[in-house]
PDB file of N, CA and C in Angstrom:
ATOM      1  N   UNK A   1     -11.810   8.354  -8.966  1.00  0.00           N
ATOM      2  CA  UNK A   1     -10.860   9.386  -9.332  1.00  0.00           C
ATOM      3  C   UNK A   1     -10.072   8.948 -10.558  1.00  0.00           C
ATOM      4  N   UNK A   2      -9.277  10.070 -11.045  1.00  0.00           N
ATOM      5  CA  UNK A   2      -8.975   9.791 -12.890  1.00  0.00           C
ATOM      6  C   UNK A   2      -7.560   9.462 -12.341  1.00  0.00           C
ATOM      7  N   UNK A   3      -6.330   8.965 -12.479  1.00  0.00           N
ATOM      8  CA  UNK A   3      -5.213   9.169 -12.674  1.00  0.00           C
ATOM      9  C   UNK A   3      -4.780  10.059 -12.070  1.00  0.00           C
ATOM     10  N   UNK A   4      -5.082  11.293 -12.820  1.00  0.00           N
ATOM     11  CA  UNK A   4      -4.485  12.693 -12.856  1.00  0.00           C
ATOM     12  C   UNK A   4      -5.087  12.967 -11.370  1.00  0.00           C
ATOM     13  N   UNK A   5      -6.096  13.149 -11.496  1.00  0.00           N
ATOM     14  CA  UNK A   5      -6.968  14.005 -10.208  1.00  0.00           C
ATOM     15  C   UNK A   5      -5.548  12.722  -8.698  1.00  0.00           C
ATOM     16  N   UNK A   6      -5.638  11.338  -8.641  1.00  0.00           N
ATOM     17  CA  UNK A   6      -4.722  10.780  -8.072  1.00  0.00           C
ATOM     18  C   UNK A   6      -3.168  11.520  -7.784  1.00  0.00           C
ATOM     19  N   UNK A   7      -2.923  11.983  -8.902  1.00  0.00           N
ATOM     20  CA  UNK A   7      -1.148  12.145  -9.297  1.00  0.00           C
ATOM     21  C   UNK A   7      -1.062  13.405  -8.418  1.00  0.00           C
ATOM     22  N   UNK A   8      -2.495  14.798  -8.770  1.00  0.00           N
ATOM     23  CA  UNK A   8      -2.318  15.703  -8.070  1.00  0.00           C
ATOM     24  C   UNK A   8      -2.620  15.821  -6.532  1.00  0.00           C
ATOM     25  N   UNK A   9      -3.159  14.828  -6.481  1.00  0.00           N
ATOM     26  CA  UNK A   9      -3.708  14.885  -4.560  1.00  0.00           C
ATOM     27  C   UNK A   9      -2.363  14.394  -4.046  1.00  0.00           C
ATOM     28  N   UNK A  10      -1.335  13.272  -4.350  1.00  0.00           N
ATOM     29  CA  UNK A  10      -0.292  12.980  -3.802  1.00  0.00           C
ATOM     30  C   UNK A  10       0.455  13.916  -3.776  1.00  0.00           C
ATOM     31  N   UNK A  11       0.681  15.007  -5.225  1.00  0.00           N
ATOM     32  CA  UNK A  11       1.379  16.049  -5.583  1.00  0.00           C
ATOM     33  C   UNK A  11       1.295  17.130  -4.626  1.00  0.00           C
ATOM     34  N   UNK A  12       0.036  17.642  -4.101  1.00  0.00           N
ATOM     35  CA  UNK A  12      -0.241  18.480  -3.491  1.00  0.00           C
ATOM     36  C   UNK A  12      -0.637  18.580  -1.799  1.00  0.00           C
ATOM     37  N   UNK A  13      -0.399  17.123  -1.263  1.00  0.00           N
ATOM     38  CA  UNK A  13      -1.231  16.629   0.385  1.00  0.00           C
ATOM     39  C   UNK A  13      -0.492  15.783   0.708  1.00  0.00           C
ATOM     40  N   UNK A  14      -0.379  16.349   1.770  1.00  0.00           N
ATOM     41  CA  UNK A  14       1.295  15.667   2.801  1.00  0.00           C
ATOM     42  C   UNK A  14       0.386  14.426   3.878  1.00  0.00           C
ATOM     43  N   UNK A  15       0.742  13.472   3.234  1.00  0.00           N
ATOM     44  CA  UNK A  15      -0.208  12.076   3.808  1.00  0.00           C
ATOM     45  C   UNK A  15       0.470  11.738   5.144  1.00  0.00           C
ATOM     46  N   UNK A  16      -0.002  11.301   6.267  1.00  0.00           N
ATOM     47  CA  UNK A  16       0.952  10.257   7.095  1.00  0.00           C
ATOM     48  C   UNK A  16       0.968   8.962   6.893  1.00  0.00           C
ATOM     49  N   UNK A  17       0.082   8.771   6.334  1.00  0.00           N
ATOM     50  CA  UNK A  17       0.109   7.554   5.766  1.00  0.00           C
ATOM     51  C   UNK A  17      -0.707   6.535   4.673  1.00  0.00           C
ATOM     52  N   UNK A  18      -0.421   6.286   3.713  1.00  0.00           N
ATOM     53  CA  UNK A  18      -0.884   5.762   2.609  1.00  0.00           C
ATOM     54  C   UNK A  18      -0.881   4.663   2.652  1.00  0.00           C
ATOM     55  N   UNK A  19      -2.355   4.355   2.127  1.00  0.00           N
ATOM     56  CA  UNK A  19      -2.450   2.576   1.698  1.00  0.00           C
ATOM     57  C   UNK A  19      -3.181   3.029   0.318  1.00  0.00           C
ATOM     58  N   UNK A  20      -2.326   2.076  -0.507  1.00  0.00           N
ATOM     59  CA  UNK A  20      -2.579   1.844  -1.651  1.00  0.00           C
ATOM     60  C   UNK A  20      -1.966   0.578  -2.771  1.00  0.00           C
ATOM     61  N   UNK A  21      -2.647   0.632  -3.903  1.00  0.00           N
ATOM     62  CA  UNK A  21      -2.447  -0.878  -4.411  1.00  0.00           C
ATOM     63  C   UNK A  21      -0.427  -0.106  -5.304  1.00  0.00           C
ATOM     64  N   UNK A  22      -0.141  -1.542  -5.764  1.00  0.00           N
ATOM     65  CA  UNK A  22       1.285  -1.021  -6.123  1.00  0.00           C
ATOM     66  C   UNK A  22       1.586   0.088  -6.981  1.00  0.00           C
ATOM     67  N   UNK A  23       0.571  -0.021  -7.697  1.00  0.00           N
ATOM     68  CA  UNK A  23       0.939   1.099  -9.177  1.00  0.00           C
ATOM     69  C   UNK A  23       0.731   2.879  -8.738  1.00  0.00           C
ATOM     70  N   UNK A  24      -0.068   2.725  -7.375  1.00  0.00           N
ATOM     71  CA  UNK A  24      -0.441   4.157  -6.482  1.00  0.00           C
ATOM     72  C   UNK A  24       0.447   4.313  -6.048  1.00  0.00           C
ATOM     73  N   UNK A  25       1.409   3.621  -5.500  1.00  0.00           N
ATOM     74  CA  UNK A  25       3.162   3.423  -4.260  1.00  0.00           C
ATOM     75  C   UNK A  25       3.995   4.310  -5.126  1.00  0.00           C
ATOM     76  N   UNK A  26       4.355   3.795  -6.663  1.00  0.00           N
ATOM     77  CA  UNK A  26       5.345   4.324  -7.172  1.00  0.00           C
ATOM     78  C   UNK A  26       5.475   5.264  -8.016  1.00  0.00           C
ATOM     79  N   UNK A  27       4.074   6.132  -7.529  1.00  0.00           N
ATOM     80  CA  UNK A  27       3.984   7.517  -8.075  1.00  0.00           C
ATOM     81  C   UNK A  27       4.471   8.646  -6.740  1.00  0.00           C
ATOM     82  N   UNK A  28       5.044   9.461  -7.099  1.00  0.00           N
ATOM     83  CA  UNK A  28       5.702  10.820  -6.479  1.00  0.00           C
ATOM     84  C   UNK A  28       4.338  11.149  -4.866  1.00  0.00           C
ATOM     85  N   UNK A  29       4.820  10.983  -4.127  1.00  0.00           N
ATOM     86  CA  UNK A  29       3.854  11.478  -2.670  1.00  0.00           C
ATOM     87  C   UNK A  29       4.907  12.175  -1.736  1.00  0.00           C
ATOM     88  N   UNK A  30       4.117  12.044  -0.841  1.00  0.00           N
ATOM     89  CA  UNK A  30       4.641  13.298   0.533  1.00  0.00           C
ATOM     90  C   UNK A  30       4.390  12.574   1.266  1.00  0.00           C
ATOM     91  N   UNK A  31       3.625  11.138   1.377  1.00  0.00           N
ATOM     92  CA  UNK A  31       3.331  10.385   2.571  1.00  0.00           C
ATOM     93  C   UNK A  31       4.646  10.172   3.331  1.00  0.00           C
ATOM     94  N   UNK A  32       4.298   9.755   4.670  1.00  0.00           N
ATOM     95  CA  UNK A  32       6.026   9.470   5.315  1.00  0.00           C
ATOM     96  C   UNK A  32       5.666   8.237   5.723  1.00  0.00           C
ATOM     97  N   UNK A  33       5.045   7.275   5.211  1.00  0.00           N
ATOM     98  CA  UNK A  33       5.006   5.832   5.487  1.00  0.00           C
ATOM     99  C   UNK A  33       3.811   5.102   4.427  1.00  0.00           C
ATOM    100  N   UNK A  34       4.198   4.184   3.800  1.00  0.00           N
ATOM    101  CA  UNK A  34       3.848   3.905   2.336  1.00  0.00           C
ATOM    102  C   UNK A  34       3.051   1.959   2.914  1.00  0.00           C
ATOM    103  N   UNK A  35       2.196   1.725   2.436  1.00  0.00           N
ATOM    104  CA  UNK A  35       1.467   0.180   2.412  1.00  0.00           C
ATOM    105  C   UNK A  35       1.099  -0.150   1.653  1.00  0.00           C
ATOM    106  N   UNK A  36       1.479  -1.094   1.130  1.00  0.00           N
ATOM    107  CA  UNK A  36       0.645  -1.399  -0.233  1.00  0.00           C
ATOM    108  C   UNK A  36      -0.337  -2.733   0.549  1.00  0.00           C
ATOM    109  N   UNK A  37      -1.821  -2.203   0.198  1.00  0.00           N
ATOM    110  CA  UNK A  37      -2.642  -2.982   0.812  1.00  0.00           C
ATOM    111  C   UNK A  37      -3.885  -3.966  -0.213  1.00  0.00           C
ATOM    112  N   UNK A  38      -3.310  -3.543  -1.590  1.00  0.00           N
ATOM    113  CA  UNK A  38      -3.830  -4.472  -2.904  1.00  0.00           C
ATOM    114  C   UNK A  38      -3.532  -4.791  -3.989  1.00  0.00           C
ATOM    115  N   UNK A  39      -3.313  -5.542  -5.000  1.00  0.00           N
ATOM    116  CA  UNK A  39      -2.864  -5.771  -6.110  1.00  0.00           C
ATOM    117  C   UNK A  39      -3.069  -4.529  -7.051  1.00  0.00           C
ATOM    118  N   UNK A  40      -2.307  -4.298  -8.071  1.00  0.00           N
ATOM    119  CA  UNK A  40      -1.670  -4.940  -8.715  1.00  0.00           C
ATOM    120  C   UNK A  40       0.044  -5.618  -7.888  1.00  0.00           C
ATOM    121  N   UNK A  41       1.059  -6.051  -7.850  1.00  0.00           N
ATOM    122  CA  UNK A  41       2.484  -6.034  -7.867  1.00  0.00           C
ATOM    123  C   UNK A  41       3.572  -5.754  -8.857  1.00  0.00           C
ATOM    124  N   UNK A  42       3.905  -4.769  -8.916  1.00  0.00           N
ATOM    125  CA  UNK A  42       4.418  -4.109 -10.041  1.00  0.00           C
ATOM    126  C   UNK A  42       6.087  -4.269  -9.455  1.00  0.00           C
ATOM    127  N   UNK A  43       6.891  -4.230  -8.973  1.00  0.00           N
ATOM    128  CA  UNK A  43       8.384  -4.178  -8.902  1.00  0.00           C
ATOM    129  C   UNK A  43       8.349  -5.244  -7.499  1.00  0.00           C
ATOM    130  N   UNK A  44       7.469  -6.393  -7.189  1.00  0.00           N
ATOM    131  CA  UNK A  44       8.049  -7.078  -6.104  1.00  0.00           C
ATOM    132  C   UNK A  44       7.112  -8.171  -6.006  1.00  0.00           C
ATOM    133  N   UNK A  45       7.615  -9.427  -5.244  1.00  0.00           N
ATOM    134  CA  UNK A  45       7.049 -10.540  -5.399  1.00  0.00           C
ATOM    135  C   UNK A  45       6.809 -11.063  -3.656  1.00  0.00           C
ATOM    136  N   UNK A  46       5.541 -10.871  -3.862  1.00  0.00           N
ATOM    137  CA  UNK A  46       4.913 -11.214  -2.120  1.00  0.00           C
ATOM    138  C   UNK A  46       5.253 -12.580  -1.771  1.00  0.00           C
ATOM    139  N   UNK A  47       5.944 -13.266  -0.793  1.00  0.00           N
ATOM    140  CA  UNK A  47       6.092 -14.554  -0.637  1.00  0.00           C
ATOM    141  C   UNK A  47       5.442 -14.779   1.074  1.00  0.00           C
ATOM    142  N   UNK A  48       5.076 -13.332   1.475  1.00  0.00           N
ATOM    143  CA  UNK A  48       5.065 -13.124   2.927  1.00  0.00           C
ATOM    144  C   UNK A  48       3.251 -13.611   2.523  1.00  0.00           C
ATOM    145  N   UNK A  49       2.952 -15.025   3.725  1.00  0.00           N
ATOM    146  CA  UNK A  49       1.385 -15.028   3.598  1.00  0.00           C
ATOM    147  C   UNK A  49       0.320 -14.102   4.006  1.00  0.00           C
ATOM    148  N   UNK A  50       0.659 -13.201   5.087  1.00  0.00           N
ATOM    149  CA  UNK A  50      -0.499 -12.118   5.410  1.00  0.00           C
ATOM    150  C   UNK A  50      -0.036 -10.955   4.500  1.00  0.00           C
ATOM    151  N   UNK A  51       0.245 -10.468   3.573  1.00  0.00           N
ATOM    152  CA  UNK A  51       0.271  -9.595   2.524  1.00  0.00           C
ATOM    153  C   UNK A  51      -1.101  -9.500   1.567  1.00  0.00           C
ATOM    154  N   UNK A  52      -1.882  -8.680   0.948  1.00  0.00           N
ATOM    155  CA  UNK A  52      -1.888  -7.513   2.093  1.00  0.00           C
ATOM    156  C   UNK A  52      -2.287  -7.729   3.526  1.00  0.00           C
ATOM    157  N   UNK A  53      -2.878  -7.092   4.377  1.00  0.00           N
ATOM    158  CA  UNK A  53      -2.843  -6.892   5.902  1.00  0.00           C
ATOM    159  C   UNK A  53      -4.101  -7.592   6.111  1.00  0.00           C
ATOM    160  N   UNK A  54      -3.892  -8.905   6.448  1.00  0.00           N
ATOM    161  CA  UNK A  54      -5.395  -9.236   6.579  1.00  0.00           C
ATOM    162  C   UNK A  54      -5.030 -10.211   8.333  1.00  0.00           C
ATOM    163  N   UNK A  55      -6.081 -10.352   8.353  1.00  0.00           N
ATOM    164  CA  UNK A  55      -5.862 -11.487  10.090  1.00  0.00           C
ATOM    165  C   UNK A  55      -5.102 -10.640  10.806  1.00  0.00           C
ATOM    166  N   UNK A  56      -5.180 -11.516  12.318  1.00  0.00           N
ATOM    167  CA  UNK A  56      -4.632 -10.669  13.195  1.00  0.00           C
ATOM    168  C   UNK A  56      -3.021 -10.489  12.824  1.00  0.00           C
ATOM    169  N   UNK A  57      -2.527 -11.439  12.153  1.00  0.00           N
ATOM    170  CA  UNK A  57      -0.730 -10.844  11.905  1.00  0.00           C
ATOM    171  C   UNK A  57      -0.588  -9.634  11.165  1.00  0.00           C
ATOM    172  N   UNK A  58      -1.122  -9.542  10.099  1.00  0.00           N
ATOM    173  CA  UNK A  58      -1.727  -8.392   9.240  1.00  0.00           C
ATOM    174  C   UNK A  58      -1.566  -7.205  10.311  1.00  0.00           C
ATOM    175  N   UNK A  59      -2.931  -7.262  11.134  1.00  0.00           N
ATOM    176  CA  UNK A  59      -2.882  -6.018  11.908  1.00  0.00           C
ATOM    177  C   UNK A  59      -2.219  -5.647  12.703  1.00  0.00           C
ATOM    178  N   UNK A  60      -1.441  -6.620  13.321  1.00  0.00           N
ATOM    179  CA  UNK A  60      -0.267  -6.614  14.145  1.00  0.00           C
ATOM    180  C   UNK A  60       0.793  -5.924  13.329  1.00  0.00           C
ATOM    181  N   UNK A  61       1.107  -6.506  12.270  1.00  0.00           N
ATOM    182  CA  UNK A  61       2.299  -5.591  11.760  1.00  0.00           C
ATOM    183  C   UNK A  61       2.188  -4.022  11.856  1.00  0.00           C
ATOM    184  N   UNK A  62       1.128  -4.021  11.148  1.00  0.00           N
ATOM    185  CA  UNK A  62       0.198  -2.557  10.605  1.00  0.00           C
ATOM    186  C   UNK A  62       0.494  -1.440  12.015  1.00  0.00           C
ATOM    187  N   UNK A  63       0.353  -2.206  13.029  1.00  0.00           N
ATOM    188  CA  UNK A  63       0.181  -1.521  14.120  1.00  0.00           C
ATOM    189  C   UNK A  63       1.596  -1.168  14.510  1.00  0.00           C
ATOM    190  N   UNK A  64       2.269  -2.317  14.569  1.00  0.00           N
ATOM    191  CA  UNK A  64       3.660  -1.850  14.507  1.00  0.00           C
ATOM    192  C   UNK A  64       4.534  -0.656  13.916  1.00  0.00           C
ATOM    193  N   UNK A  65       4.196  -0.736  13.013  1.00  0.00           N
ATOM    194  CA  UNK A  65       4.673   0.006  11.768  1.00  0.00           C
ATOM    195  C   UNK A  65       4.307   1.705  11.966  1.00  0.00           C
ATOM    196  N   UNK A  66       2.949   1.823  12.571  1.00  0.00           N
ATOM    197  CA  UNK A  66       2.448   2.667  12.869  1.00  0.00           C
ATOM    198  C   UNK A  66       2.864   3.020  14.138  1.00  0.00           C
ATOM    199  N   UNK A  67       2.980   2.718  15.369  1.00  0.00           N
ATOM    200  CA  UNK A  67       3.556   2.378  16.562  1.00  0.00           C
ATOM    201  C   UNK A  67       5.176   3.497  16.264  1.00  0.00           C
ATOM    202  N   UNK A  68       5.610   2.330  15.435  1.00  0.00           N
ATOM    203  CA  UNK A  68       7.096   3.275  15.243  1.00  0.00           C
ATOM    204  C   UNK A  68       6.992   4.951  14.438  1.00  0.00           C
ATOM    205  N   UNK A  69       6.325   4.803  13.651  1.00  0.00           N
ATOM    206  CA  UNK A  69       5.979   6.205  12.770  1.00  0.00           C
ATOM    207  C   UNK A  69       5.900   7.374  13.544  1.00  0.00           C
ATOM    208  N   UNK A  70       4.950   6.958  14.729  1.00  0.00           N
ATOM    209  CA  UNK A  70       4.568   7.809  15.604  1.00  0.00           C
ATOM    210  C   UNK A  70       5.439   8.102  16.656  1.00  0.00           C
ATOM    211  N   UNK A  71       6.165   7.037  17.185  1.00  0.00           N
ATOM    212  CA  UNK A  71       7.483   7.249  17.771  1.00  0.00           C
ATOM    213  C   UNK A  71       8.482   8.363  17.355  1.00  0.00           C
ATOM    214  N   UNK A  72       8.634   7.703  16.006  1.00  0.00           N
ATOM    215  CA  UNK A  72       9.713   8.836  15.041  1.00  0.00           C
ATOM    216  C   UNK A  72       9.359  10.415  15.243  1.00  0.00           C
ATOM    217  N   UNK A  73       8.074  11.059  15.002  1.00  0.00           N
ATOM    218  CA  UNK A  73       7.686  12.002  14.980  1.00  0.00           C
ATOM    219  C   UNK A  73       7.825  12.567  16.277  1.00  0.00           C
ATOM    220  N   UNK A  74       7.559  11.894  17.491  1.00  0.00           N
ATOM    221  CA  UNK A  74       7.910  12.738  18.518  1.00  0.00           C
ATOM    222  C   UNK A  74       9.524  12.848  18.934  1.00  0.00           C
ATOM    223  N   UNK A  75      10.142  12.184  18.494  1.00  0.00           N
ATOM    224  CA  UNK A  75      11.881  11.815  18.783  1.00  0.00           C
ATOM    225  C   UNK A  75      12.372  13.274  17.705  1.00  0.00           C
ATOM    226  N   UNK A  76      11.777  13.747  16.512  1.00  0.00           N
ATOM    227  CA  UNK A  76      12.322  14.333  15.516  1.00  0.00           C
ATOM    228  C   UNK A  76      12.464  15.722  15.845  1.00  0.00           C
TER     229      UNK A  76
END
């Protein structure tokens, strides 16, 4: 996909959840829960070792994260 064709699918499609590398994060979306799951790092400095989501801590978080998302939505 071009950029653009990118800019308009975020523009136009209400995500629950996005994984994408940094420079995809800090363009305009509708997602309601954001991962950055590959390089580049554009505004932040990973010091955390399972970044992106790899091994079981990785997926553990992931799950977490997701765990709560889904929580939220039925509480709302």
């Amino acid at each position: 996909m071009s950029e653009q064709e990118i800019e308009k699918c975020l523009n136009e499609e209400e995500f629950y959840l996005l994984l994408a590398d940094g420079s995809t994060l800090l363009l305009p979306s509708k997602s309601r829960l954001k991962f950055q799951i590959s390089n580049p790092n554009l505004d932040k400095h990973n010091i955390y070792p399972y970044a992106p989501f790899v091994g079981l801590n990785g997926t553990l978080y992931l799950i977490q994260n997701l765990y709560e998302l889904h929580k939220k939505a039925y509480l709302d």
